[in-house]
C-alpha atoms as a PDB file:
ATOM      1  CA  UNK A   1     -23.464  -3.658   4.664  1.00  0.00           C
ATOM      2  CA  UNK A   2     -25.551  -6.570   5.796  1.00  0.00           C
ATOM      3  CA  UNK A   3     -25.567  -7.692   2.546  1.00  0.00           C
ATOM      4  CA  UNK A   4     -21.792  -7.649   1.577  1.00  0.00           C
ATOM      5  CA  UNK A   5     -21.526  -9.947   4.607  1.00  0.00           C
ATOM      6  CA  UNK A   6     -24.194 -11.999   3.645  1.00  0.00           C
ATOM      7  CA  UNK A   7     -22.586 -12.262   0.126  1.00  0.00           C
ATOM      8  CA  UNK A   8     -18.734 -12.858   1.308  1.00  0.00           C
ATOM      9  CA  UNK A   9     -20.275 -15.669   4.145  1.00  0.00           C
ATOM     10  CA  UNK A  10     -22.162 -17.820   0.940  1.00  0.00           C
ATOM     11  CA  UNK A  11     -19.226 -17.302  -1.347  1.00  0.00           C
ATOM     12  CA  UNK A  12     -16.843 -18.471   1.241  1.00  0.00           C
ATOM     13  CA  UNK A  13     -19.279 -21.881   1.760  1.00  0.00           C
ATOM     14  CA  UNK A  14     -19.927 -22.413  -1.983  1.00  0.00           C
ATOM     15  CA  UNK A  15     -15.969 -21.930  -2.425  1.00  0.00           C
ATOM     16  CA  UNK A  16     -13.955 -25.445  -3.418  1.00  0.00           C
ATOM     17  CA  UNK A  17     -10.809 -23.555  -2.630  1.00  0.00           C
ATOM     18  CA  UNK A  18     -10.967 -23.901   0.656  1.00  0.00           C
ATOM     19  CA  UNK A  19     -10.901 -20.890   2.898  1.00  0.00           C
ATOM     20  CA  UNK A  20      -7.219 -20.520   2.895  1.00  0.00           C
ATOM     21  CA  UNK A  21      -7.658 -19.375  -0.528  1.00  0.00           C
ATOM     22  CA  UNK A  22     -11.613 -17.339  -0.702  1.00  0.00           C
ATOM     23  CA  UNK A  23     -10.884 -15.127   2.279  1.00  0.00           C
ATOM     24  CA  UNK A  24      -7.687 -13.656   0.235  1.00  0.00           C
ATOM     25  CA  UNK A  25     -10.125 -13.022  -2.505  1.00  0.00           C
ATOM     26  CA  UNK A  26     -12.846 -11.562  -0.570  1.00  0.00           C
ATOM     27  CA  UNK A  27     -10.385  -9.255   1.127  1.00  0.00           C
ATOM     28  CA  UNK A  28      -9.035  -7.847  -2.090  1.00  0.00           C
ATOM     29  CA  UNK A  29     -12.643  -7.534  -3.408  1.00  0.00           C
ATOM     30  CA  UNK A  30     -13.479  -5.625  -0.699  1.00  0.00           C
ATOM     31  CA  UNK A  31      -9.915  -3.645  -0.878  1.00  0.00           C
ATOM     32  CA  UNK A  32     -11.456  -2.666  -4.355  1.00  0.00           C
ATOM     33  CA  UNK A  33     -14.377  -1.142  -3.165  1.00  0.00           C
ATOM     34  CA  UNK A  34     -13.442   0.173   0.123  1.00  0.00           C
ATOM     35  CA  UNK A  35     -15.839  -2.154   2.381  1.00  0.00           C
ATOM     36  CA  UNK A  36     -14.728  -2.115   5.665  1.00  0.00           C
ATOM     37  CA  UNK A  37     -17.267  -4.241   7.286  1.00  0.00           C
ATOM     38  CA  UNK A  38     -16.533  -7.011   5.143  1.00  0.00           C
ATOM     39  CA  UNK A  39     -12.890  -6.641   5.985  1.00  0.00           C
ATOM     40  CA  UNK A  40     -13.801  -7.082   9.627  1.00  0.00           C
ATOM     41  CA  UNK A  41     -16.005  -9.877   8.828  1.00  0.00           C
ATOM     42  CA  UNK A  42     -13.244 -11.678   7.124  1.00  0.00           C
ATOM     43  CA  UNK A  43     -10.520 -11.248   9.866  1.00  0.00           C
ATOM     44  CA  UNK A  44     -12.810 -12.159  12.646  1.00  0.00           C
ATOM     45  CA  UNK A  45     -14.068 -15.212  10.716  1.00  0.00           C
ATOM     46  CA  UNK A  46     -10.781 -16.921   9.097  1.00  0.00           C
ATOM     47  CA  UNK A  47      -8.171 -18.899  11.034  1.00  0.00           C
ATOM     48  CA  UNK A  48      -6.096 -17.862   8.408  1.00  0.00           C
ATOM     49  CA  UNK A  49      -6.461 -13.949   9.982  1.00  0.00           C
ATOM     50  CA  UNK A  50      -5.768 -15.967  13.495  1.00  0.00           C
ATOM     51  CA  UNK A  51      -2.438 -17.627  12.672  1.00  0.00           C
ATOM     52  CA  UNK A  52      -1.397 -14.122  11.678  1.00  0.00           C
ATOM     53  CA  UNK A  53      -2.100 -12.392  14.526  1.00  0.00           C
ATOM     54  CA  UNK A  54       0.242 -14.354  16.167  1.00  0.00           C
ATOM     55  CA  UNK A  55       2.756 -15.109  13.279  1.00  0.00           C
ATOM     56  CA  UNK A  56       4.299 -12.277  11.265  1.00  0.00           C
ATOM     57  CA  UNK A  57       6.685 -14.551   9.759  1.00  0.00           C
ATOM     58  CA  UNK A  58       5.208 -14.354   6.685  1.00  0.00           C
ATOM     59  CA  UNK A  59       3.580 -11.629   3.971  1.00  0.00           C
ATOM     60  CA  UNK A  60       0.407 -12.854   2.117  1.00  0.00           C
ATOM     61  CA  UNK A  61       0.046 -12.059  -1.119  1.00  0.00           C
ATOM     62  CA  UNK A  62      -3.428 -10.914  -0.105  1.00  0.00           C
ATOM     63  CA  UNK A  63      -1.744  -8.140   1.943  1.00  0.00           C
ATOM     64  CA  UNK A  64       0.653  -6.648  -1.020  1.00  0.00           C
ATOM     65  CA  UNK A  65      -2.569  -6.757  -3.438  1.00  0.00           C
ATOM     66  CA  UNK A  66      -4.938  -5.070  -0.717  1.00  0.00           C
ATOM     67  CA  UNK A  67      -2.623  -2.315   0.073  1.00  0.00           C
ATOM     68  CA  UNK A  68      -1.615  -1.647  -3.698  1.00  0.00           C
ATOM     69  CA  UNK A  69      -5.439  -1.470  -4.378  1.00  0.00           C
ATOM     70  CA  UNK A  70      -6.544   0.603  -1.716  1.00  0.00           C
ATOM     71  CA  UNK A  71      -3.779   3.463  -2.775  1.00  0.00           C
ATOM     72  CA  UNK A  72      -4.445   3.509  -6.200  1.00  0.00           C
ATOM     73  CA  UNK A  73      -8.424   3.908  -4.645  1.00  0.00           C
ATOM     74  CA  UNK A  74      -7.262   6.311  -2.401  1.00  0.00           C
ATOM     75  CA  UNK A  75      -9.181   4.579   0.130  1.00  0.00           C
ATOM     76  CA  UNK A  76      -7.909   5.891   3.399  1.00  0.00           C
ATOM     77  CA  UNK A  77      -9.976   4.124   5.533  1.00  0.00           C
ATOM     78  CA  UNK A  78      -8.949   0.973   4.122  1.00  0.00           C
ATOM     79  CA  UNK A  79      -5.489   1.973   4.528  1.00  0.00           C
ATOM     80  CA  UNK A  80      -5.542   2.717   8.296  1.00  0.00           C
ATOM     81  CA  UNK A  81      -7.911  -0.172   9.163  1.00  0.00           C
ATOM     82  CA  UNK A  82      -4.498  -2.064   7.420  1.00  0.00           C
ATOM     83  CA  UNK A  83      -2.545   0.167   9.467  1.00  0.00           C
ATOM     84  CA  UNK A  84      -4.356  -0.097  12.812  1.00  0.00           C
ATOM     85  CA  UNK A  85      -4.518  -4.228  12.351  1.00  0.00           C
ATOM     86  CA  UNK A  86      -0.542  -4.413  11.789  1.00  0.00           C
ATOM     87  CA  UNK A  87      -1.103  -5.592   8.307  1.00  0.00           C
ATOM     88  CA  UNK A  88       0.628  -2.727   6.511  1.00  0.00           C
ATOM     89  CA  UNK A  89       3.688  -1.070   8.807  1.00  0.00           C
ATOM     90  CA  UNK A  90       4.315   2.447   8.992  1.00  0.00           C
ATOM     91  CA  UNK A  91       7.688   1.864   7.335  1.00  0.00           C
ATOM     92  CA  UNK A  92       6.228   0.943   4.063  1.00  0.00           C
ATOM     93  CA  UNK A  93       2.820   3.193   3.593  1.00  0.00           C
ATOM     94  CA  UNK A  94       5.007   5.667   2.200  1.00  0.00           C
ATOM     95  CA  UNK A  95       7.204   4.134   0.263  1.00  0.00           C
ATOM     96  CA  UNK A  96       3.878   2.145  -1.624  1.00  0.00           C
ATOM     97  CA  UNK A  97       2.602   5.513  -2.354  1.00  0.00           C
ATOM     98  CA  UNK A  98       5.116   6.795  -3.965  1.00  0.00           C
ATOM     99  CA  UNK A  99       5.651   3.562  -5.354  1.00  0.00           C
ATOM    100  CA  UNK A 100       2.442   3.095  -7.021  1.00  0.00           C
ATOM    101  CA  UNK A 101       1.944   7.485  -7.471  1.00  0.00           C
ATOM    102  CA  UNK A 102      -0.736   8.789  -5.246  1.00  0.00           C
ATOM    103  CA  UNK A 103       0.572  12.115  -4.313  1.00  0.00           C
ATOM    104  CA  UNK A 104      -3.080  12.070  -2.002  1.00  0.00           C
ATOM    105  CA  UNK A 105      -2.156   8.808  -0.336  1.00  0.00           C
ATOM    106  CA  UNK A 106       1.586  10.005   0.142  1.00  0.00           C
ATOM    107  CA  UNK A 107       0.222  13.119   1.829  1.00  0.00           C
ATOM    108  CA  UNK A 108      -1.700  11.716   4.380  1.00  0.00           C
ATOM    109  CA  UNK A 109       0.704   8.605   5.071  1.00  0.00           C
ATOM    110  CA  UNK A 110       3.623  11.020   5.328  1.00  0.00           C
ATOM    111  CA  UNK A 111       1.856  13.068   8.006  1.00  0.00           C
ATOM    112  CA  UNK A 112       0.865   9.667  10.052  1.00  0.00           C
ATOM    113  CA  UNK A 113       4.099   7.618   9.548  1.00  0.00           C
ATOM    114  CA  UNK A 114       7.218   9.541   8.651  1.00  0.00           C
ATOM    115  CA  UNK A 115       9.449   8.300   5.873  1.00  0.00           C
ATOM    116  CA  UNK A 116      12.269   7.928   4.865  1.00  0.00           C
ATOM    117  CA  UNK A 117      14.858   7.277   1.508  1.00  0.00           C
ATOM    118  CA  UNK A 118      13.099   4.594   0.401  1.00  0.00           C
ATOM    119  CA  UNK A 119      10.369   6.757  -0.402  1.00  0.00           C
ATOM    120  CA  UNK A 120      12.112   8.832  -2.622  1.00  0.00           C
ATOM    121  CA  UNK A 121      13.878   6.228  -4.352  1.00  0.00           C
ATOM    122  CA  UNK A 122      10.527   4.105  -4.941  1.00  0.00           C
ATOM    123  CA  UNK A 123       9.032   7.334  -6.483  1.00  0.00           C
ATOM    124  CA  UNK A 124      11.981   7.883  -8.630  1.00  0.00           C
ATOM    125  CA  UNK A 125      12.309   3.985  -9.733  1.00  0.00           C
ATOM    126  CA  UNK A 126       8.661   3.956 -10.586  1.00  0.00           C
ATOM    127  CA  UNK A 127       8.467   7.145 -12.536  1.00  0.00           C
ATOM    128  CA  UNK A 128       6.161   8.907 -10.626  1.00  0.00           C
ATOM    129  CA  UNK A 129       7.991  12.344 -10.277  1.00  0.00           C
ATOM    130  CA  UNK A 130       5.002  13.817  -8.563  1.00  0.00           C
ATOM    131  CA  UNK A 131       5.018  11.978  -5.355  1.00  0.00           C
ATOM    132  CA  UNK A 132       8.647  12.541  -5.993  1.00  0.00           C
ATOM    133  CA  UNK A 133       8.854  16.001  -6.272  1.00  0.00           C
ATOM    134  CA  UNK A 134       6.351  16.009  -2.893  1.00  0.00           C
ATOM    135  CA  UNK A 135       8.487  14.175  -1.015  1.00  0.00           C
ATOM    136  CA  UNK A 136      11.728  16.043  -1.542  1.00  0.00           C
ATOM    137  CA  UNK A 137       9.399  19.488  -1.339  1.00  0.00           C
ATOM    138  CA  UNK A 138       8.995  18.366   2.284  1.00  0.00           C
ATOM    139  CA  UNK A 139      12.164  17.023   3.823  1.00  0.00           C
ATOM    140  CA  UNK A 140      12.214  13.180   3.066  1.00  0.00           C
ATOM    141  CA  UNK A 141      15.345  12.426   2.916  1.00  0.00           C
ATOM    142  CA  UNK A 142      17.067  11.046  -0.420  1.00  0.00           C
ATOM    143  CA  UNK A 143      20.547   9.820  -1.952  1.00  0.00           C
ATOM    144  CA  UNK A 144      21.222  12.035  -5.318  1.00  0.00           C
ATOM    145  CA  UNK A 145      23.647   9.610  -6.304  1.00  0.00           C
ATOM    146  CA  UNK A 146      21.728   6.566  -5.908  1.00  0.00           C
ATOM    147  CA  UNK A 147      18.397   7.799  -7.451  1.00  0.00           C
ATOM    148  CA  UNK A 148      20.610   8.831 -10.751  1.00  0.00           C
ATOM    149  CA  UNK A 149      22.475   5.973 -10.341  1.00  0.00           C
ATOM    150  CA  UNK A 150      19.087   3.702 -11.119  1.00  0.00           C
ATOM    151  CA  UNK A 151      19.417   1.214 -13.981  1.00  0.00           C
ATOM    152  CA  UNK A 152      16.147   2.006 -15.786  1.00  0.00           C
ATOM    153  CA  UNK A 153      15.529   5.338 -14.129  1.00  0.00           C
ATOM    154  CA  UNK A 154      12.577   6.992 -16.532  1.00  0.00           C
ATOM    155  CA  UNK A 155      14.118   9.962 -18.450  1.00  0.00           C
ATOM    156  CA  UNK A 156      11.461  12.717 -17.222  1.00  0.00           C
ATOM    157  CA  UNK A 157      12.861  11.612 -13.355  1.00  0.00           C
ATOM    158  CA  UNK A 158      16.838  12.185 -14.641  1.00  0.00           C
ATOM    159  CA  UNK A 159      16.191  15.510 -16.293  1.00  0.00           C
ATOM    160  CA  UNK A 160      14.410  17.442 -13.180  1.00  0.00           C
ATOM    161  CA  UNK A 161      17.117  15.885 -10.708  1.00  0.00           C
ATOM    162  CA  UNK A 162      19.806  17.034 -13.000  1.00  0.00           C
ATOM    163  CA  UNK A 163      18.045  20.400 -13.576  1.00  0.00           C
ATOM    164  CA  UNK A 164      16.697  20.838  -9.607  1.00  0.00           C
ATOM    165  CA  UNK A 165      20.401  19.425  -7.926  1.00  0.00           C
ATOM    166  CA  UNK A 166      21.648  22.781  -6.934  1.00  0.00           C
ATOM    167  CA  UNK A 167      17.764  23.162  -5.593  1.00  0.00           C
ATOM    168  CA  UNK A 168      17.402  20.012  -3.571  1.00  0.00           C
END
């Protein structure tokens, strides 16, 4: 791990983007690969990480990338550090997992965080009938009406709510 840090510290100095702009990368590198160490480094280390913790006025788009990377990695750890920092809220971990389609990630955010329709109708806007099908299996609550009622709603989606509405 010592070495990540070392790594993320000389890229940060060597950096003519400023800081502003190499800490978002370094976080999504380390995102990628699940390094949680370097994730601490950056947020004790960047003033950018300060203004934050005082400021939620504003989404990075650092944060989006991190958290769409870390469910398609199915890195939990990543995800709760997010979680436990207040850089993801419970509100949307489920809704990104069904969103981007990890059933896995779902699961465990679903047990942690609750949910509610958005879920559902990211899962059915994205195509992911999986996560989907999970999330109705278990109680998340959904509007039949607006899911079919989805401009592009993928064809696979349409024909198992059509064929599971008198199931649901």
């Amino acid at each position: 791990m010592g070495n990540s840090i070392f790594c993320a510290e000389r890229f940060t100095e060597e950096s003519e983007d400023g800081i502003e702009f190499t800490i978002p990368k370094i976080r999504i590198a380390a995102s990628t690969v699940g390094n949680l160490a370097v994730l601490n480094w950056s947020k004790n280390v960047s003033l950018y990480w300060k203004m934050m913790d005082w400021s939620n006025r504003f989404t990075p788009h650092w944060q989006v990338s991190s958290v769409d990377i870390a469910i398609r990695r199915e890195h939990i750890h990543i995800l709760e550090w997010m979680r436990c920092n207040n850089y993801i809220s419970k509100n949307h971990m489920c809704k990104m997992a069904a969103k981007i389609g990890s059933v896995r990630v779902l699961q465990w955010a679903h047990k942690r965080y609750g949910w509610d329709e958005s879920t559902t109708l990211a899962a059915a806007e994205y195509g992911n009938l999986d996560c989907l099908q999970y999330a109705l299996q278990n109680g998340c609550p959904y509007d039949e009406d607006e899911i079919l009622g989805l401009p592009l709603l993928h064809a696979h989606v349409q024909r198992w709510m059509i064929q599971n509405s008198n199931r649901l």
